[in-house]
C-alpha atoms as a PDB file:
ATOM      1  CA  UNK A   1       0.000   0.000   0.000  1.00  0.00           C
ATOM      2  CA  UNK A   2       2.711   2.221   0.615  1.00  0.00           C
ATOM      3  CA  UNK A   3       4.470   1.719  -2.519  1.00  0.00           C
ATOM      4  CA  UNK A   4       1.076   2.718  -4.135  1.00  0.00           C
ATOM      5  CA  UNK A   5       1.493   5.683  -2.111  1.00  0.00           C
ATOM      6  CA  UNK A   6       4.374   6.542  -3.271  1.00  0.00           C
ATOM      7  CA  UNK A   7       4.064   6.405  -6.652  1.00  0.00           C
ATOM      8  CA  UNK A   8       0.906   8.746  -6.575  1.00  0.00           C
ATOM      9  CA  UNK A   9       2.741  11.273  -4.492  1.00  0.00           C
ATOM     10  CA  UNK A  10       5.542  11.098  -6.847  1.00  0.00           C
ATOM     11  CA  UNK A  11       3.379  11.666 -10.034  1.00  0.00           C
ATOM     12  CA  UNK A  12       1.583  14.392  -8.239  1.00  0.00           C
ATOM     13  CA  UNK A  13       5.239  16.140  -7.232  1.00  0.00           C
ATOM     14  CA  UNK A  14       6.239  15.630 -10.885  1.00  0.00           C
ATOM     15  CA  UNK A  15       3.364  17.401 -12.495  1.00  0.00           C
ATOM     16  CA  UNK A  16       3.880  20.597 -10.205  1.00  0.00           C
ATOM     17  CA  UNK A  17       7.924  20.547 -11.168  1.00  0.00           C
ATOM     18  CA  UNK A  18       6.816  19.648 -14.615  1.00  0.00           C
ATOM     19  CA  UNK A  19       4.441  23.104 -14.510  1.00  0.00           C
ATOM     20  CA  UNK A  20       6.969  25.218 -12.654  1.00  0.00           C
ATOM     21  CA  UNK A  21       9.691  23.969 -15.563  1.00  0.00           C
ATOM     22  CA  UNK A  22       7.468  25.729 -18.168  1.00  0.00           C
ATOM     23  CA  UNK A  23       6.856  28.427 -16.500  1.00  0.00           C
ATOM     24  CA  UNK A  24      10.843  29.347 -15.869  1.00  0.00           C
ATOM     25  CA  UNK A  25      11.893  28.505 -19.942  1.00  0.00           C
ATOM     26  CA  UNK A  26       8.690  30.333 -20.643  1.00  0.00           C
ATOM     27  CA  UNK A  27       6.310  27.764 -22.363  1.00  0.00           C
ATOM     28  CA  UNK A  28       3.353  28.362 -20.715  1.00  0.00           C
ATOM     29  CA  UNK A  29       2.715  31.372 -18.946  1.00  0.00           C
ATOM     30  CA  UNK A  30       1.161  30.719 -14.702  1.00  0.00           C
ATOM     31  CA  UNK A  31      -2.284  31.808 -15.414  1.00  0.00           C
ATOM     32  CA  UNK A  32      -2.637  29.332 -17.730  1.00  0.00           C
ATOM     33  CA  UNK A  33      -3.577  26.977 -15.178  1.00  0.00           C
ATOM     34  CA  UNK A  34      -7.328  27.132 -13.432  1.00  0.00           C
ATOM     35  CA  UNK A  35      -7.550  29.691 -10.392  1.00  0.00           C
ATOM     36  CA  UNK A  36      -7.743  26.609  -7.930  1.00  0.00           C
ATOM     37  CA  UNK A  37      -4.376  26.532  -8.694  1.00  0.00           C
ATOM     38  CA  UNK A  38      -2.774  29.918  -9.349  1.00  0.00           C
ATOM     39  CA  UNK A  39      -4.166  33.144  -8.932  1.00  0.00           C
ATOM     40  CA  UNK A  40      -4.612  34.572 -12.413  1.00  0.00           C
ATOM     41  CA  UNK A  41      -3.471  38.155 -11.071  1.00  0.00           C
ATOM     42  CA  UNK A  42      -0.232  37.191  -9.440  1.00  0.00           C
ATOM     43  CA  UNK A  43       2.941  37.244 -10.814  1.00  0.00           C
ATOM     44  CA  UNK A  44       4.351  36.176  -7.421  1.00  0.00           C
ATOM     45  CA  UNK A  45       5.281  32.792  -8.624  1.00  0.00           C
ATOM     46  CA  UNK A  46       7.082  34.162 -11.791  1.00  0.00           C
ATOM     47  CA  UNK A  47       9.011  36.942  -9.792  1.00  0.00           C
ATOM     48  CA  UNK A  48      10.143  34.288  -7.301  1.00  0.00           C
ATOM     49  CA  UNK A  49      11.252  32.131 -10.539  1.00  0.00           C
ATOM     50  CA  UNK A  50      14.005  35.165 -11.414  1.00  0.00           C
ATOM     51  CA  UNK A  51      15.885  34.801  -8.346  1.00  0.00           C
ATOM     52  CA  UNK A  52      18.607  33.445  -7.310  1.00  0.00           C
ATOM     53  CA  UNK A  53      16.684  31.133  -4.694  1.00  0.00           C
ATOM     54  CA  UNK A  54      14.847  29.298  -8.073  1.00  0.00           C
ATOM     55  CA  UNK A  55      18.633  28.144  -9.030  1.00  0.00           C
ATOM     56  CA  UNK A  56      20.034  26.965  -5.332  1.00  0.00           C
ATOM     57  CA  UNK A  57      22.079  24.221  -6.697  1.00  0.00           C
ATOM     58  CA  UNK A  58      22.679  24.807 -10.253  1.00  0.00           C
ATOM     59  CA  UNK A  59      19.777  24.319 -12.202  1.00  0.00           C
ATOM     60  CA  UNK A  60      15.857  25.572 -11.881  1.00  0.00           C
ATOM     61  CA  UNK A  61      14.807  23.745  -8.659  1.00  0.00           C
ATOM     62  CA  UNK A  62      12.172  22.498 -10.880  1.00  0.00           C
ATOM     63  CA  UNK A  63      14.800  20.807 -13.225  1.00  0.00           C
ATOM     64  CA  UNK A  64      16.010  19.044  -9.710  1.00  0.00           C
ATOM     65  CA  UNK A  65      12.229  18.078  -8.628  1.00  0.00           C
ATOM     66  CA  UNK A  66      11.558  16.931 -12.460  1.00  0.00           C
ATOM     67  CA  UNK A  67      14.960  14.111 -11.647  1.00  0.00           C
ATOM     68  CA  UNK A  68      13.459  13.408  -7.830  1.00  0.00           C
ATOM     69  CA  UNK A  69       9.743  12.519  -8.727  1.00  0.00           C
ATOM     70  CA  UNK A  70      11.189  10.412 -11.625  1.00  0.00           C
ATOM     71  CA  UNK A  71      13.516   8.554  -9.368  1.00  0.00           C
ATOM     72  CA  UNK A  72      10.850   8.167  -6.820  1.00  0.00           C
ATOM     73  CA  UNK A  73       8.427   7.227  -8.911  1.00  0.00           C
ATOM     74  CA  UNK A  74      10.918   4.253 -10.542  1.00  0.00           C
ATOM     75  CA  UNK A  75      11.568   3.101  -6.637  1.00  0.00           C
ATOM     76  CA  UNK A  76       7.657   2.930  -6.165  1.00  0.00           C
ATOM     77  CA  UNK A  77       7.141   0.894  -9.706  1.00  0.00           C
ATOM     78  CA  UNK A  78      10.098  -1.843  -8.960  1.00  0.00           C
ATOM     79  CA  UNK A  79       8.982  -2.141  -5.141  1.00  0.00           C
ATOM     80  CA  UNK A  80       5.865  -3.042  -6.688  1.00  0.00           C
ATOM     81  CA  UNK A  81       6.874  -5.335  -9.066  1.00  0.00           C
ATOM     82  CA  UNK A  82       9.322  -6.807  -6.191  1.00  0.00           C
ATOM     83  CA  UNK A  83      12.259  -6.205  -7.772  1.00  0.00           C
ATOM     84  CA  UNK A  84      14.270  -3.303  -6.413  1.00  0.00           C
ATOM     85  CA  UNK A  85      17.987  -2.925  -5.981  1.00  0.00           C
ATOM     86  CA  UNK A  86      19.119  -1.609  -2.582  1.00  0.00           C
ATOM     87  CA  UNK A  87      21.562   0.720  -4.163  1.00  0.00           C
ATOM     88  CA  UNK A  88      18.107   2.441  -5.946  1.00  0.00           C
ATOM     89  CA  UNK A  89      16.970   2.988  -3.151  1.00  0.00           C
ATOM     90  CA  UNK A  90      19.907   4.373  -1.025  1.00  0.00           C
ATOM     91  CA  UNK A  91      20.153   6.742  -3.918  1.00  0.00           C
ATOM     92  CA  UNK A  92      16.584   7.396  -3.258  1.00  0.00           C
ATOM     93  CA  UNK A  93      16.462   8.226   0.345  1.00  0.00           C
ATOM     94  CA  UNK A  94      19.944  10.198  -0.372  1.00  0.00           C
ATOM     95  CA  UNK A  95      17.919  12.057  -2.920  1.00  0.00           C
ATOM     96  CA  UNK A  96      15.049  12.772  -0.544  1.00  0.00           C
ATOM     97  CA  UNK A  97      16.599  13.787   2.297  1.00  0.00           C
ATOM     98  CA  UNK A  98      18.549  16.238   0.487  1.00  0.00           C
ATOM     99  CA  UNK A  99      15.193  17.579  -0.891  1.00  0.00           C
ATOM    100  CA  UNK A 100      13.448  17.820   2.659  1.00  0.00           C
ATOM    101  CA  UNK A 101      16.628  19.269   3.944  1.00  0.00           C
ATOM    102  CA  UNK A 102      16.660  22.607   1.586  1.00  0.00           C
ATOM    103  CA  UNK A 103      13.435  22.683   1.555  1.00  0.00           C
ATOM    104  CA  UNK A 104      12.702  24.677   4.902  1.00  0.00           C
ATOM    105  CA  UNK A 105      15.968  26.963   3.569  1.00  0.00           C
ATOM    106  CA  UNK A 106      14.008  27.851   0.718  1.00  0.00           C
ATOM    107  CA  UNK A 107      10.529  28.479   2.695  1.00  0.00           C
ATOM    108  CA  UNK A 108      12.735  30.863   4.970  1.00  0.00           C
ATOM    109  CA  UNK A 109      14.256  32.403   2.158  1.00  0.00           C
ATOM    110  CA  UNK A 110      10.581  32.966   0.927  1.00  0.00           C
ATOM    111  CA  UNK A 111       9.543  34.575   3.961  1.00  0.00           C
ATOM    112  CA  UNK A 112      12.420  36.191   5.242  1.00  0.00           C
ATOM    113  CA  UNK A 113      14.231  37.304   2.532  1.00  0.00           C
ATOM    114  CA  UNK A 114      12.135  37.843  -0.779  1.00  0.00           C
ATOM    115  CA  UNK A 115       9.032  38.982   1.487  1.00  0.00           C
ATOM    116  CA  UNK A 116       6.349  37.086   0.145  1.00  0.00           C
ATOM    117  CA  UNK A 117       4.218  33.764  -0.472  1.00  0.00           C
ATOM    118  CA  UNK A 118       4.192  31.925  -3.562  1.00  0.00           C
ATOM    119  CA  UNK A 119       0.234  31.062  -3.391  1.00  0.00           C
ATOM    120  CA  UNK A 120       0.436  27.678  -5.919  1.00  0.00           C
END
């Protein structure tokens, strides 16, 4: 059940990085997506996505989230066909943790530093 878990979680985590990809190259533009989701008269997200906090290791943060759903969706598909390598899923919880670490660093940096609240 968990695995099952997992794998939603991961798809639903991949379709937000997926959005907030197109937004930063400019494909799509964030009030293309219903106002459940964004708030058509906000350009908070998009001004957030022109920092330096959208890039904290490299590439888009997005770019990063795209990799981790991907890989944590793969771990969820082999533990549910029963066939997945330890080393997957050291990299895996390696990956994770990482994520979960920066994450309240970027909430701060959110907050504290760019003065504002990226309403998704």
């Amino acid at each position: 059940m968990a695995s099952w878990w997992l794998l939603g979680l991961s798809l639903l985590g991949l379709a937000v990085s997926l959005y907030f990809t197109l937004v930063y190259y400019g494909r799509i533009e964030s009030r293309e997506l219903p106002t459940a989701f964004c708030r058509r008269n906000e350009q908070t997200c998009v001004t957030i996505l022109q920092t330096p906090y959208a890039r904290v290791l490299g590439p888009p943060n997005s770019v990063l989230g795209i990799g981790l759903y991907v890989l944590t969706a793969l771990v969820a598909a082999l533990a549910l066909a029963g066939a997945l390598p330890p080393w997957l899923w050291g990299t895996a919880v390696v990956a994770v943790a990482v994520a979960v670490l920066l994450a309240p660093y970027l909430v701060w940096a959110l907050v504290a530093r760019l003065k504002t609240w990226c309403r998704l």
